[in-house]
N, C-alpha and C. Protein backbone atom coordinates (compact mmCIF):
# COMPACT_ATOMS: atom_id res chain seq x y z
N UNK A 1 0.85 -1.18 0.00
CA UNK A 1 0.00 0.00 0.00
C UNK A 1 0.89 1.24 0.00
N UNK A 2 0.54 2.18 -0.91
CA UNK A 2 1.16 3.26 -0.93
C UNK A 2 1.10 4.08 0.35
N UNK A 3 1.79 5.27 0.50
CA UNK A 3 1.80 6.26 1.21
C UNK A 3 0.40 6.98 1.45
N UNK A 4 -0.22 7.55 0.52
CA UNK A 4 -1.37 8.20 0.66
C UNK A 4 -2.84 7.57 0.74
N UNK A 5 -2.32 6.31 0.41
CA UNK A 5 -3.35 5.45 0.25
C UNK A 5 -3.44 4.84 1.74
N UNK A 6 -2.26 4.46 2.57
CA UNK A 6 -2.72 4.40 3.66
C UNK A 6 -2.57 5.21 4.74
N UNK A 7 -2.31 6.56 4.30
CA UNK A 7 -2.69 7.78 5.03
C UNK A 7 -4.01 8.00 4.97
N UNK A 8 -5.31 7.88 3.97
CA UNK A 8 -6.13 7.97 3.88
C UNK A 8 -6.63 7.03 4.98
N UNK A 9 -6.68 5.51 4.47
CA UNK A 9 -7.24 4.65 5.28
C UNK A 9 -7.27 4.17 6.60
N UNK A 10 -5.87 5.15 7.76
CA UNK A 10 -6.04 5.13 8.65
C UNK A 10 -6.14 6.73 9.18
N UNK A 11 -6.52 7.60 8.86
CA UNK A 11 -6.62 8.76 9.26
C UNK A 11 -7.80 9.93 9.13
N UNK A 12 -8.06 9.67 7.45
CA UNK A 12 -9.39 10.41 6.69
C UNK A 12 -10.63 9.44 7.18
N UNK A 13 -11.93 10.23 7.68
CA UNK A 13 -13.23 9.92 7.93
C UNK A 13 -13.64 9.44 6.93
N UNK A 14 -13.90 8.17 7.53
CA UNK A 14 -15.06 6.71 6.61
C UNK A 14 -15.75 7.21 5.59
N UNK A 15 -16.63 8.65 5.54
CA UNK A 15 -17.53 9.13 4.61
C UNK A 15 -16.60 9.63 3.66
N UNK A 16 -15.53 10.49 3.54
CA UNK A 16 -14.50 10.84 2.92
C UNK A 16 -13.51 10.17 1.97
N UNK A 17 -12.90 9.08 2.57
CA UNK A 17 -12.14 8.33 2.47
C UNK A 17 -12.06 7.92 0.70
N UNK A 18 -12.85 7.42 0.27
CA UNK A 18 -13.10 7.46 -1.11
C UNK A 18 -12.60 8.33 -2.23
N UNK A 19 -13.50 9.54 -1.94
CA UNK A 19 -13.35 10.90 -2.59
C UNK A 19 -11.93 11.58 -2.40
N UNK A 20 -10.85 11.33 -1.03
CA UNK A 20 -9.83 11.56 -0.95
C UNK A 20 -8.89 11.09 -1.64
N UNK A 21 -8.55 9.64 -1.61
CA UNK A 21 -7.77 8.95 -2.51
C UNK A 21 -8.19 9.01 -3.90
N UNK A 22 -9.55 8.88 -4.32
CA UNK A 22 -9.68 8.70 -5.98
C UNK A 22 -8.99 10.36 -6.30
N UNK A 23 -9.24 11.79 -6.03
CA UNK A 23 -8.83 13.06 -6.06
C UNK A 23 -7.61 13.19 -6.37
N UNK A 24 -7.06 12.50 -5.30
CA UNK A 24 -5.21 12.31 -5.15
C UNK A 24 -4.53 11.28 -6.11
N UNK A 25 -5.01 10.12 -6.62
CA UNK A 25 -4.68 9.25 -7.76
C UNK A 25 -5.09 10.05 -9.02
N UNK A 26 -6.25 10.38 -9.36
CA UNK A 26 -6.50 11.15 -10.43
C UNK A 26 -5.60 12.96 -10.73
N UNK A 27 -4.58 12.19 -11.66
CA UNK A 27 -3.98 13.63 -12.19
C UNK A 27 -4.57 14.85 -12.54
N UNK A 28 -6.13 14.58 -13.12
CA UNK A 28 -6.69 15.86 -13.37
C UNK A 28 -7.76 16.78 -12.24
N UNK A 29 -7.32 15.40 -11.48
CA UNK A 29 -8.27 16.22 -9.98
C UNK A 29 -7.07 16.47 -8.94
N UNK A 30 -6.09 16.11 -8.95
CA UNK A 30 -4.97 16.17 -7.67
C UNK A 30 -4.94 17.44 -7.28
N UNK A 31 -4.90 18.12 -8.12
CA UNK A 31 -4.48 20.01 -8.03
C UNK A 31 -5.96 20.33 -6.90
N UNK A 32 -7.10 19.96 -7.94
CA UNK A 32 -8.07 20.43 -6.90
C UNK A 32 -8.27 19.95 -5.74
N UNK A 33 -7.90 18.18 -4.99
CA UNK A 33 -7.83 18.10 -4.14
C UNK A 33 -6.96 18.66 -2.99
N UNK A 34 -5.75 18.80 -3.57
CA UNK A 34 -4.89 19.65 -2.83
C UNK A 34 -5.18 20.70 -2.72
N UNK A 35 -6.06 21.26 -3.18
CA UNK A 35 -6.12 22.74 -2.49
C UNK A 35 -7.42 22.71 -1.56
N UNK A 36 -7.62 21.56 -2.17
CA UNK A 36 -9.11 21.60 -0.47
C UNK A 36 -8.64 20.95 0.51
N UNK A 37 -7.26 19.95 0.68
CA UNK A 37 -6.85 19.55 1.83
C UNK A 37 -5.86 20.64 2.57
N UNK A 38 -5.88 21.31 1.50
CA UNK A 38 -5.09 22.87 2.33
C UNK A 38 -5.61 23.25 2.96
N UNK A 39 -7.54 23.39 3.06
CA UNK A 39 -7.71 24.37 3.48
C UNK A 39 -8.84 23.57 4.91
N UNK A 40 -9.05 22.32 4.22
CA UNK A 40 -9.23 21.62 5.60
C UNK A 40 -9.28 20.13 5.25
N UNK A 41 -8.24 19.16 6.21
CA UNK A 41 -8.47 17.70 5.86
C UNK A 41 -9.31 16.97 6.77
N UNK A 42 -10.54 16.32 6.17
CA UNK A 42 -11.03 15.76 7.30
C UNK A 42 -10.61 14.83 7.91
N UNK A 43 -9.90 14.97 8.97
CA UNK A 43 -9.27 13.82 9.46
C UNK A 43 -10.36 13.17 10.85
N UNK A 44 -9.83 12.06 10.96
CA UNK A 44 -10.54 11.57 12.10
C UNK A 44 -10.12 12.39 13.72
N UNK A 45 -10.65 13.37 14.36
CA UNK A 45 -10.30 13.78 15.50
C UNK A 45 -9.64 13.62 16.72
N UNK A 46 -9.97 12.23 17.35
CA UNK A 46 -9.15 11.21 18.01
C UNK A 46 -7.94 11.00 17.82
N UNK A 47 -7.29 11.18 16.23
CA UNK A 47 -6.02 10.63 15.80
C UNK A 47 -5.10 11.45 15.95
N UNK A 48 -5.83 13.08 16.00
CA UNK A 48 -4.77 14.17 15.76
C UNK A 48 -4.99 14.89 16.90
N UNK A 49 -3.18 15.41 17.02
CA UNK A 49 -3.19 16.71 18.07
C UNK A 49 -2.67 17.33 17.50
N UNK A 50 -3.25 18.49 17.82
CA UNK A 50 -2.11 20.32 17.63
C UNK A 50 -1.47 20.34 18.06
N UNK A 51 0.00 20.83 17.18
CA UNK A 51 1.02 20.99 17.73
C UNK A 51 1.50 22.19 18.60
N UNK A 52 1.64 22.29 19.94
CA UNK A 52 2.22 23.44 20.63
C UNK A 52 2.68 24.61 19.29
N UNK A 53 2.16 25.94 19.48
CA UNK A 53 2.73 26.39 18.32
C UNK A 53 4.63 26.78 18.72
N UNK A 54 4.85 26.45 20.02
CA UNK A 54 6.05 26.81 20.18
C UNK A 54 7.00 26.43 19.45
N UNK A 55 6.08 24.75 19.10
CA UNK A 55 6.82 23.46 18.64
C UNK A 55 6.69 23.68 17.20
N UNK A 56 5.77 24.83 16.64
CA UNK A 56 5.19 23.93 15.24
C UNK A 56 6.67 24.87 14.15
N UNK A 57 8.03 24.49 14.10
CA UNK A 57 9.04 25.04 13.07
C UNK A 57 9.82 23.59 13.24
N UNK A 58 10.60 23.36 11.51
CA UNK A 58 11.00 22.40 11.50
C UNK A 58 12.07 21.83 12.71
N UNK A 59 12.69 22.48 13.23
CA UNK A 59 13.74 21.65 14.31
C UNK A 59 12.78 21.32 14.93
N UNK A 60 11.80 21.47 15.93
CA UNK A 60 10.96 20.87 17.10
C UNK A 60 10.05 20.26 16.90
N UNK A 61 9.52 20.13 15.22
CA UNK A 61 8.96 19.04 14.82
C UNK A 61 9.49 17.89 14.31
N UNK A 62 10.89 18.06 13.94
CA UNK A 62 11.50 16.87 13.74
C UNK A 62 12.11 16.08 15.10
N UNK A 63 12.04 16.74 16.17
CA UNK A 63 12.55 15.90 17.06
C UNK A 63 11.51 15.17 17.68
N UNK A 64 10.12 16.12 17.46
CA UNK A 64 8.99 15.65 17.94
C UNK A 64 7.93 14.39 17.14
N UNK A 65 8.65 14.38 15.79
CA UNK A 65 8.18 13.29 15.21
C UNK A 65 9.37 11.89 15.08
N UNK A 66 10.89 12.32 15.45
CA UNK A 66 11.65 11.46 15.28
C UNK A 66 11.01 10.47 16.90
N UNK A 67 10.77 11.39 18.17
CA UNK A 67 10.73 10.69 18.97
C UNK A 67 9.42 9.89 18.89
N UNK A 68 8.19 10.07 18.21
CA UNK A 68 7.57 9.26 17.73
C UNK A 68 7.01 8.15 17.29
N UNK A 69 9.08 8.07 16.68
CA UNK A 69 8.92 6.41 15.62
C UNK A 69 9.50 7.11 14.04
N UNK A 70 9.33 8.17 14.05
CA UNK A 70 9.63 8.56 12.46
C UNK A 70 11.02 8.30 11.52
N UNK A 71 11.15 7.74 10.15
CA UNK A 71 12.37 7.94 10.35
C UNK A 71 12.66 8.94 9.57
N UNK A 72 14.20 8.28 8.57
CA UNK A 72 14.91 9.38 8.68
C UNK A 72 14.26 10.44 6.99
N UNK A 73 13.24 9.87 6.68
CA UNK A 73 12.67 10.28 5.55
C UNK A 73 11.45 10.38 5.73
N UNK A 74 10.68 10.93 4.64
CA UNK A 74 8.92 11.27 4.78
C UNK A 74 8.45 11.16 3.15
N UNK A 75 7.38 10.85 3.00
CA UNK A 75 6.40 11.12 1.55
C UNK A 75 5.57 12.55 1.87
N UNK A 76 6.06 13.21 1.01
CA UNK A 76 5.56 14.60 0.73
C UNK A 76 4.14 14.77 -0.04
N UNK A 77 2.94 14.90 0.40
CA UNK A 77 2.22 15.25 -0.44
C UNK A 77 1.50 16.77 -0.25
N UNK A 78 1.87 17.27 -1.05
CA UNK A 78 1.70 19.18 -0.80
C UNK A 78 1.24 19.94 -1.53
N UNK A 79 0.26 20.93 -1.66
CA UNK A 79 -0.32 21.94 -2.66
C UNK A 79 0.86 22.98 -2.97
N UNK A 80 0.83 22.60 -4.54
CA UNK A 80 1.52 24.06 -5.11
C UNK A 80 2.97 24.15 -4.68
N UNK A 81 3.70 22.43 -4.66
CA UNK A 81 5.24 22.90 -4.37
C UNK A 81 5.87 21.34 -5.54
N UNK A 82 6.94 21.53 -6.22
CA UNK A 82 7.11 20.50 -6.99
C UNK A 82 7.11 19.19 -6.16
N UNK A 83 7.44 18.96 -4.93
CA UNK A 83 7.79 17.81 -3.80
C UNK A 83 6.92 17.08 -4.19
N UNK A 84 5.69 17.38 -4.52
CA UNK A 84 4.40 16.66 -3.95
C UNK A 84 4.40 15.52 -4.77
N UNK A 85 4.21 14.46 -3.83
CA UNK A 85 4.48 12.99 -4.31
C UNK A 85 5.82 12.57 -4.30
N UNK A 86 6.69 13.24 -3.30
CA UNK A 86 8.03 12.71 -3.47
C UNK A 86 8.21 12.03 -2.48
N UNK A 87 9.33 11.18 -2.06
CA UNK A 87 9.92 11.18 -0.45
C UNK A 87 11.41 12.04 -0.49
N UNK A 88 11.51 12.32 0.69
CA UNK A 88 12.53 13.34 0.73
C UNK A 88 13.23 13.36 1.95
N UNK A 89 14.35 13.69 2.66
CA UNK A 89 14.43 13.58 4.14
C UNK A 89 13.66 14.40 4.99
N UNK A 90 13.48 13.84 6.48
CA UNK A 90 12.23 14.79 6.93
C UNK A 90 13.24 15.53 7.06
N UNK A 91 13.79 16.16 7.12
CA UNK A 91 14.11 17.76 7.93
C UNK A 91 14.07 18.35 6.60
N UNK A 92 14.47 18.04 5.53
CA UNK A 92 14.08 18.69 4.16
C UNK A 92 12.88 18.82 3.79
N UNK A 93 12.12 18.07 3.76
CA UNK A 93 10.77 18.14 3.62
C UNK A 93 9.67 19.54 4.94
N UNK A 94 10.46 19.57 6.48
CA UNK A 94 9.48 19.94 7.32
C UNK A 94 10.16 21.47 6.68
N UNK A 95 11.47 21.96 6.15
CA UNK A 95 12.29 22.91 6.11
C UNK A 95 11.82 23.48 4.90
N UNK A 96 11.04 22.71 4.00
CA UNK A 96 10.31 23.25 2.78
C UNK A 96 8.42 23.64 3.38
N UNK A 97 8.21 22.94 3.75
CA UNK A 97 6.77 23.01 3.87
C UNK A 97 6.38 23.70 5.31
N UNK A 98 6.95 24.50 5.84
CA UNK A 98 6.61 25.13 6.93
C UNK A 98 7.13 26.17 6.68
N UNK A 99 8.02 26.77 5.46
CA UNK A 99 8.13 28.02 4.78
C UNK A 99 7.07 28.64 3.89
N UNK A 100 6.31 27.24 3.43
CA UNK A 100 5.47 27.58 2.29
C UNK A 100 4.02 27.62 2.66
N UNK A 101 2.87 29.14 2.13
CA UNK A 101 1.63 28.99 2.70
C UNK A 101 0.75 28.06 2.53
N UNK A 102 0.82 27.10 1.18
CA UNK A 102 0.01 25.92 1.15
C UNK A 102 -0.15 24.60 2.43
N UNK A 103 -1.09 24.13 2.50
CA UNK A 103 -1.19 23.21 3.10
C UNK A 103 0.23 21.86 2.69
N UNK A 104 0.17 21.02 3.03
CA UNK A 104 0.79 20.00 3.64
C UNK A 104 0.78 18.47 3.99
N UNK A 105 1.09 17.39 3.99
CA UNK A 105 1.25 16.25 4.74
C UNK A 105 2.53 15.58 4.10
N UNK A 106 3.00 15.18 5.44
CA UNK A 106 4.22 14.60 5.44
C UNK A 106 3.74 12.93 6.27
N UNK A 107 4.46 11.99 5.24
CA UNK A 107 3.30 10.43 5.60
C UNK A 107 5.13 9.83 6.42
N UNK A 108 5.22 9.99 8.02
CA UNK A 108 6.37 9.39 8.11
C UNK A 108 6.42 8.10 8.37
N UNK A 109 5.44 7.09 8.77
CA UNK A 109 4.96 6.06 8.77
C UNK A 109 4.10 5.35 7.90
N UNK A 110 3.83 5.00 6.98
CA UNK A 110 2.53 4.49 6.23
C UNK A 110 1.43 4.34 7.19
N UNK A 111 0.59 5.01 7.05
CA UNK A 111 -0.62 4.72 7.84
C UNK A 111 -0.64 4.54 9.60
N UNK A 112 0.56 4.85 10.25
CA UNK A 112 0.57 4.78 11.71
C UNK A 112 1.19 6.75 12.04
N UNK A 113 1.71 7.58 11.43
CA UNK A 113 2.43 8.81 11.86
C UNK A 113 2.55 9.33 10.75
N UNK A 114 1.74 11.12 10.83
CA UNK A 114 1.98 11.63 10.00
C UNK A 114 1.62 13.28 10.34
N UNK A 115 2.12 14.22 9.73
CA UNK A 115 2.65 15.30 10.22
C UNK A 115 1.33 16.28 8.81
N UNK A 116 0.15 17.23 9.44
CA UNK A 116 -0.42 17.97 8.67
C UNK A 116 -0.04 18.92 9.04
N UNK A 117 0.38 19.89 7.70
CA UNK A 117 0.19 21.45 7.96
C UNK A 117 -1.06 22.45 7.01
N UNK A 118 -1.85 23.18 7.84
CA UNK A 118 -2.96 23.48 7.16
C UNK A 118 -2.31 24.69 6.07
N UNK A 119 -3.03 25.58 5.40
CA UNK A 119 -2.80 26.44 4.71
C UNK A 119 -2.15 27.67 5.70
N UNK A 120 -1.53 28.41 5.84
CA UNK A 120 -1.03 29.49 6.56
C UNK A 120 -2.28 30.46 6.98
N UNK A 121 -2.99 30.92 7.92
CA UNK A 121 -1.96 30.76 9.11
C UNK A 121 -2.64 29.49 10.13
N UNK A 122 -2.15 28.49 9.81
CA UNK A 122 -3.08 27.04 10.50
C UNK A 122 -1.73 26.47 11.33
N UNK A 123 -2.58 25.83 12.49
CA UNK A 123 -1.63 25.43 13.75
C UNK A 123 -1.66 23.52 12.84
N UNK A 124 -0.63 22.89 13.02
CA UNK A 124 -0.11 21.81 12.43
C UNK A 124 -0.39 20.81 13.66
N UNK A 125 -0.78 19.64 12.54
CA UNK A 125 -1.69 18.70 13.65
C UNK A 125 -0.31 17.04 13.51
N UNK A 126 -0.12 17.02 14.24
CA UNK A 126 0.46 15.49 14.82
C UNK A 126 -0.86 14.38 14.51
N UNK A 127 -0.66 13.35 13.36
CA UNK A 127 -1.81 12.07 12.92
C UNK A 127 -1.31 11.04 13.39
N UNK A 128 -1.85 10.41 14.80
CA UNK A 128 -0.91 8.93 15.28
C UNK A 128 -2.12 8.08 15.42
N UNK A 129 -1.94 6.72 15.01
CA UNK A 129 -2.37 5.32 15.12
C UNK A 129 -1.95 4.85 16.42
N UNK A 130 -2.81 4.44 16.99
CA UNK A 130 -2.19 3.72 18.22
C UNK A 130 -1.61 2.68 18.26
């Protein structure tokens, strides 16, 4: 299972879930999905916390997702930056996408840990599987 595919399936709400992944597989809809997960992802509530905004810049989120479980890389999927759909190292990846106002997700686990940032100015949510 891919990255986004099981970011979806353990994170995005049951009613959603569908419409998220087909959006994100389909090239001529990706653009538009990404800009609506910019601006809000429905995620399941339970799964996610806000990050302290003290915490939310790449050094204190990478220590805060390395201690986690994360490793030393992430799958980038991002509105409006070439990354999107890449893997990349996390500190490269949190060092790009917490400069940039688009929304965000960084998949550092397949489907157990993953790092949202909303559109600017949005507080960044921690996605953990128990």
């Amino acid at each position: 299972m891919n990255h986004e595919a099981a970011f979806t399936k353990a994170f995005i709400l049951s009613e959603k879930r569908a419409r998220f992944i087909q959006g994100l597989e389909n090239p001529k809809r990706r653009k538009e999905m990404l800009e609506q997960m910019s601006l809000h992802l429905p995620y399941i509530p339970k799964l996610g916390a806000a990050v302290p905004i003290a915490k939310d810049f790449p050094e204190e989120l990478e220590k805060l997702l390395l201690s986690k479980g994360a490793g030393a890389s992430c799958f980038v999927t991002v509105d409006g930056l070439k990354i999107d759909g890449r893997e990349l190292p996390l500190r490269q990846a949190l060092d790009l996408i917490c400069m940039h106002e688009g929304g965000a997700i960084l998949s550092c686990l397949p489907g157990r840990l993953a790092y949202y940032k909303p559109a600017s100015p949005g507080q960044g949510v921690i996605l953990e599987c128990p």
